[in-house]
C-alpha atoms as a PDB file:
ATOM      1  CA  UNK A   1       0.000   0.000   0.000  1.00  0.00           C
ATOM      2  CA  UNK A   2       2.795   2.440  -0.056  1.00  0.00           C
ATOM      3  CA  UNK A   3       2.615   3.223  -3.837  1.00  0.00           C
ATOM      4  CA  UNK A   4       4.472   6.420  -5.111  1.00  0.00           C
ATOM      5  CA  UNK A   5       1.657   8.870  -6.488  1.00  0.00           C
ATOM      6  CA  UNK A   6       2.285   9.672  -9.854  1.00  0.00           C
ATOM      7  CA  UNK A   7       2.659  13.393 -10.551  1.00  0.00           C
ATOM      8  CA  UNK A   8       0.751  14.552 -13.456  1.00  0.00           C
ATOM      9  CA  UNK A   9       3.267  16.054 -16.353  1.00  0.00           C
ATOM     10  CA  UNK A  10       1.015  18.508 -17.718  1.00  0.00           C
ATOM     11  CA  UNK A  11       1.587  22.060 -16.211  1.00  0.00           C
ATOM     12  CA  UNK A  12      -1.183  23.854 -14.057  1.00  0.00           C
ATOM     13  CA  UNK A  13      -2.772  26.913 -15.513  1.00  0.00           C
ATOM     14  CA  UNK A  14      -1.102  29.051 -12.978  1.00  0.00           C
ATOM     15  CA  UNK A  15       2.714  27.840 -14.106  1.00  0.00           C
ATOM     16  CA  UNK A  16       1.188  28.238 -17.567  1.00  0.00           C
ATOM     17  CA  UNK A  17       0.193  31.897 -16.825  1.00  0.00           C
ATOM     18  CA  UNK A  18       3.718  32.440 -14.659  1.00  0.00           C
ATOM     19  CA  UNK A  19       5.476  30.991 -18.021  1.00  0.00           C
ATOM     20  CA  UNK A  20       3.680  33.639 -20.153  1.00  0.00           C
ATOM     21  CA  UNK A  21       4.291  36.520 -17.847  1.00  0.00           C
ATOM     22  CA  UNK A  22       7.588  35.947 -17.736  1.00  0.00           C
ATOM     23  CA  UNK A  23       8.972  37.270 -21.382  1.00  0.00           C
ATOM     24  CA  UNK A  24       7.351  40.367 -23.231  1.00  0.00           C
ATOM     25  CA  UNK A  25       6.943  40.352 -26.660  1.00  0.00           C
ATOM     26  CA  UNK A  26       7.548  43.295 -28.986  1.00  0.00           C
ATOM     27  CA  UNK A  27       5.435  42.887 -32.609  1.00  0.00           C
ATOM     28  CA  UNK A  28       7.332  44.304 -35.393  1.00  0.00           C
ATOM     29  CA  UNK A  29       5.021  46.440 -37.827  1.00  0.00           C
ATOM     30  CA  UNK A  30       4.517  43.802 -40.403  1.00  0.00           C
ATOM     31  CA  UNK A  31       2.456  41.750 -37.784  1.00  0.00           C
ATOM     32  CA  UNK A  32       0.126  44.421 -37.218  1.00  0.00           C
ATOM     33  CA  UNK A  33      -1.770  46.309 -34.658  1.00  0.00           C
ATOM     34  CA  UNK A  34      -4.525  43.917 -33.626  1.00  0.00           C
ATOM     35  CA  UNK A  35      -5.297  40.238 -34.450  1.00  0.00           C
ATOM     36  CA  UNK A  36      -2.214  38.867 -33.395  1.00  0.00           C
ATOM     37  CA  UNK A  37      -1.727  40.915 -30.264  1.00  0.00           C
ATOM     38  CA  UNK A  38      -5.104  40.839 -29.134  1.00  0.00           C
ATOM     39  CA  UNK A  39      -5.195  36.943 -29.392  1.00  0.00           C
ATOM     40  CA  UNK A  40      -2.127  36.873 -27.576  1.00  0.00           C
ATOM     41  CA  UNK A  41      -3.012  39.317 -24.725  1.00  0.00           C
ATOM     42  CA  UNK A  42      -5.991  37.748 -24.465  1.00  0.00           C
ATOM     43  CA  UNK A  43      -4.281  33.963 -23.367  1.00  0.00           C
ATOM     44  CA  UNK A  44      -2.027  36.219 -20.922  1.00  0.00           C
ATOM     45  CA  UNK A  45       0.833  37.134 -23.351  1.00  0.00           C
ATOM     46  CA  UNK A  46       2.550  40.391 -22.338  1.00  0.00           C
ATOM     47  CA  UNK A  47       2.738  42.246 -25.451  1.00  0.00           C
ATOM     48  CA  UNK A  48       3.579  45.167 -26.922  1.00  0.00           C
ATOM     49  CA  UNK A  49       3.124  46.819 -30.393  1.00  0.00           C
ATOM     50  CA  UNK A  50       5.678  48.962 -32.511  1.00  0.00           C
ATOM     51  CA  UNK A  51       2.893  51.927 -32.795  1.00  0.00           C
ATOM     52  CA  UNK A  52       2.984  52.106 -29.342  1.00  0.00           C
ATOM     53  CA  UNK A  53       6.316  53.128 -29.353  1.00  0.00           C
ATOM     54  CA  UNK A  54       8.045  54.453 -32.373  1.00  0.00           C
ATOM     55  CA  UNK A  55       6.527  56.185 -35.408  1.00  0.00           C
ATOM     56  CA  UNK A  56       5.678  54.243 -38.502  1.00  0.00           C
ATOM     57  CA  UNK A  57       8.274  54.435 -40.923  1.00  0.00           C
ATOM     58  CA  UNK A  58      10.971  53.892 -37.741  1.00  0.00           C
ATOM     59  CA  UNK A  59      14.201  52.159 -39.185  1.00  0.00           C
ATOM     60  CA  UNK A  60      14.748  48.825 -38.004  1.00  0.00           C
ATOM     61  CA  UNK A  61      17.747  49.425 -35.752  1.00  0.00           C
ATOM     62  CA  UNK A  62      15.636  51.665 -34.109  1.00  0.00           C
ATOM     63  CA  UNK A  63      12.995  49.092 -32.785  1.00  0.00           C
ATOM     64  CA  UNK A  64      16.197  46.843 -32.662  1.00  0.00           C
ATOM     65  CA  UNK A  65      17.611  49.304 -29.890  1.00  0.00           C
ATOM     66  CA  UNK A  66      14.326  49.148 -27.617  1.00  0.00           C
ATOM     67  CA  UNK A  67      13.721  45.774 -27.503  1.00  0.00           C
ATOM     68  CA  UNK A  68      17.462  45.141 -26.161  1.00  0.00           C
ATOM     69  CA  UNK A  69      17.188  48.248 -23.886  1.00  0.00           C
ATOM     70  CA  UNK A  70      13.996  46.824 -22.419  1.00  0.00           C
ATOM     71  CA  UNK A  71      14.656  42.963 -22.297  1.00  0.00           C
ATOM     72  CA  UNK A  72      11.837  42.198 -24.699  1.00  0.00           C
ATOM     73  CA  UNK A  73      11.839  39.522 -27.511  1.00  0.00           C
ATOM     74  CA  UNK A  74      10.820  41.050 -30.597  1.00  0.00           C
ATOM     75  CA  UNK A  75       8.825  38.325 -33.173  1.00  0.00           C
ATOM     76  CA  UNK A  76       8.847  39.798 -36.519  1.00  0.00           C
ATOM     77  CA  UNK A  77       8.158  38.061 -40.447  1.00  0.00           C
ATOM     78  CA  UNK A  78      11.222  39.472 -41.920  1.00  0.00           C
ATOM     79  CA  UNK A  79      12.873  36.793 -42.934  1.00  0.00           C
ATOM     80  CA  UNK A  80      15.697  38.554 -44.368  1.00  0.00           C
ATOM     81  CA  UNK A  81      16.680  40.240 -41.465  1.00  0.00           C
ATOM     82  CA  UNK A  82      19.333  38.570 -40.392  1.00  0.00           C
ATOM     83  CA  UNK A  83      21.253  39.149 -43.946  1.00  0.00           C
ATOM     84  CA  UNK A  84      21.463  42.807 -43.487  1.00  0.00           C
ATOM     85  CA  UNK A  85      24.345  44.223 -41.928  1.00  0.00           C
ATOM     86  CA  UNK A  86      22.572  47.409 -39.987  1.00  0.00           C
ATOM     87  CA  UNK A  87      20.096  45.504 -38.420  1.00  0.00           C
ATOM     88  CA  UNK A  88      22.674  42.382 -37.491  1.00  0.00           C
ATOM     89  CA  UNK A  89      25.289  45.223 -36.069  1.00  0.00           C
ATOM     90  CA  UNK A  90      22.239  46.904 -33.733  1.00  0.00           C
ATOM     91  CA  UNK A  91      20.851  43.216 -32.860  1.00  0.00           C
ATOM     92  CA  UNK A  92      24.513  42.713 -31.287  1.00  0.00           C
ATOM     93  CA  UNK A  93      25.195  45.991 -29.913  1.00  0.00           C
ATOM     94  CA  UNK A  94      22.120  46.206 -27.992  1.00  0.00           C
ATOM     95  CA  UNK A  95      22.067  42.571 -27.247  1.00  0.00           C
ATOM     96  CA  UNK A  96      18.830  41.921 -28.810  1.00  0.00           C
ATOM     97  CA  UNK A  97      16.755  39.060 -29.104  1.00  0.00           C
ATOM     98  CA  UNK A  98      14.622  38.313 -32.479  1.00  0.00           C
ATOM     99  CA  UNK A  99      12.629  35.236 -33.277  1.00  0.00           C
ATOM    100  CA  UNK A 100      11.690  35.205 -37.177  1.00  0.00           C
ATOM    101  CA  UNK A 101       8.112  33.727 -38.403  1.00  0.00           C
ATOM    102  CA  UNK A 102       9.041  31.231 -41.199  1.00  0.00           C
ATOM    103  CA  UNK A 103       5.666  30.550 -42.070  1.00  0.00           C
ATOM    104  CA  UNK A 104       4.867  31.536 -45.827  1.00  0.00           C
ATOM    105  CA  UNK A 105       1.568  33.496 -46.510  1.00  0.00           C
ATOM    106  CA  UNK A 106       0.098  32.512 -42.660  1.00  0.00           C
ATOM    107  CA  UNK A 107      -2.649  34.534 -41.492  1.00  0.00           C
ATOM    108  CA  UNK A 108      -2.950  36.805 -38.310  1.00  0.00           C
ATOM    109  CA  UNK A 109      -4.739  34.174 -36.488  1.00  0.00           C
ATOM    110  CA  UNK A 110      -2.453  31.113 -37.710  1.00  0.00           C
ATOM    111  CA  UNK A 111       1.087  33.206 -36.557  1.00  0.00           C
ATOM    112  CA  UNK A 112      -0.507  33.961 -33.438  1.00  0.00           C
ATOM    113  CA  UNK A 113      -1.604  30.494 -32.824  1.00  0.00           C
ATOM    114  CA  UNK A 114       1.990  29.341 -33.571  1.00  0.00           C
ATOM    115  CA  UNK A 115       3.490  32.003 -31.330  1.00  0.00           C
ATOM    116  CA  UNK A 116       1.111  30.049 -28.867  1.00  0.00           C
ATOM    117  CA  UNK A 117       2.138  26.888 -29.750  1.00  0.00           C
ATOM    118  CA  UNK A 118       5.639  27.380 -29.589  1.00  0.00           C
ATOM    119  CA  UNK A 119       5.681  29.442 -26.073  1.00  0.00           C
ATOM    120  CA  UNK A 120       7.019  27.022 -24.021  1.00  0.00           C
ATOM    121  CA  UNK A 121       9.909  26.210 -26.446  1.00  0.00           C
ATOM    122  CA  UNK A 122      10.569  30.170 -27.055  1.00  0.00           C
ATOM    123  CA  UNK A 123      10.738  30.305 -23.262  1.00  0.00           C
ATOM    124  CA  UNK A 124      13.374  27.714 -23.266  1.00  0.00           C
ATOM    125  CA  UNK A 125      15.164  29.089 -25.922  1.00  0.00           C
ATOM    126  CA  UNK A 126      15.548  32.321 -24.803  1.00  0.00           C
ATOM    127  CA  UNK A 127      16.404  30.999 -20.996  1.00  0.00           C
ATOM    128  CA  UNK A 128      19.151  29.163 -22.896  1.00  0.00           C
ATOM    129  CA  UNK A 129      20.724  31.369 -25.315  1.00  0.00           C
ATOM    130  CA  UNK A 130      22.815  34.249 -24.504  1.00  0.00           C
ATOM    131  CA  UNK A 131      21.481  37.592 -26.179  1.00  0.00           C
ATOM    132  CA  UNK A 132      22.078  38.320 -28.644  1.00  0.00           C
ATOM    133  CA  UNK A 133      20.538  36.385 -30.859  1.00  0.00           C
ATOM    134  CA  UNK A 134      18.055  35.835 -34.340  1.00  0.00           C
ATOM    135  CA  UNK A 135      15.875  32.663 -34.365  1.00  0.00           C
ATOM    136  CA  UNK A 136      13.049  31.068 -36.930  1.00  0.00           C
ATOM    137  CA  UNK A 137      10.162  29.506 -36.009  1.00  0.00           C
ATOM    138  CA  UNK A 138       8.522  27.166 -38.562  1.00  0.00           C
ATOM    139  CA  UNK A 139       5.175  25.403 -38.661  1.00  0.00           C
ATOM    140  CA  UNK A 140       5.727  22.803 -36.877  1.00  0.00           C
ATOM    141  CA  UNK A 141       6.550  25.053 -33.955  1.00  0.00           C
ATOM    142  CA  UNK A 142      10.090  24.269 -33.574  1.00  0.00           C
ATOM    143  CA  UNK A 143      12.559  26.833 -32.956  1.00  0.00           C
ATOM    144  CA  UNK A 144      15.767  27.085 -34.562  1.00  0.00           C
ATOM    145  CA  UNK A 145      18.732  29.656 -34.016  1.00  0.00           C
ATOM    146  CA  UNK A 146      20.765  31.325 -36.911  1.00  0.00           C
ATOM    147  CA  UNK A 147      24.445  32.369 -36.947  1.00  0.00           C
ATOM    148  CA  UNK A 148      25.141  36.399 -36.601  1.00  0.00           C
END
């Protein structure tokens, strides 16, 4: 009668919630104003939006510069991003950290869902890798990082 009780392995809602709370996202432009963040604030992703804080036509390196200065992990589409020297220079001077969407002609609703479904191994990532640093996120939800 002494048998071990076996610990469920699926996280409670409030580690869930403590894993989301934990990193703050900065959307680039090309995601948008709504759909994406809304869905995301809405399952208790701390997010924030490049209107809210630089004008529209901003360069790069100067969202670049914020989210290092403020800890942040910035998730834009531009996959080309880490090819261009400015943008690569200001990601390692302010020891930024980008993930890249590498999902061709998704929808609002399908990148946030995948920002969803890949949470808990963006979390990892980022707890693991030293800023700064560019990653992709495919489909399938993995996460992989690319040399800068």
């Amino acid at each position: 009668m002494n048998a071990k009780k076996r610990k469920s392995r699926k996280q409670s809602a409030a580690n869930c919630k403590r894993l989301l709370e934990e990193i703050a996202f900065y959307l680039d432009r090309n995601l948008g104003k709504h759909i994406i963040a809304d869905t995301l604030r809405y399952s208790g992703v701390e997010v924030e939006i490049h209107d809210d804080h630089l004008p529209i036509n901003a360069p790069d390196e100067h969202w670049i510069e914020l989210v290092g200065q403020r800890n942040w992990i910035a998730i834009t589409k531009d996959k080309n991003i880490r090819y261009r020297t400015a943008e690569i220079e200001a990601i390692k001077k302010y020891n930024a950290r980008v993930i890249v969407i590498r999902a061709n002609n998704a929808t609002g609703s399908e990148i946030a869902e995948l920002i969803l479904k890949s949470m808990k191994r963006i979390r990892r990532f980022a707890k693991k890798t030293k800023p700064p640093f560019i990653a992709g996120i495919d489909r399938s939800g993995r996460v992989k990082s690319y040399h800068i």
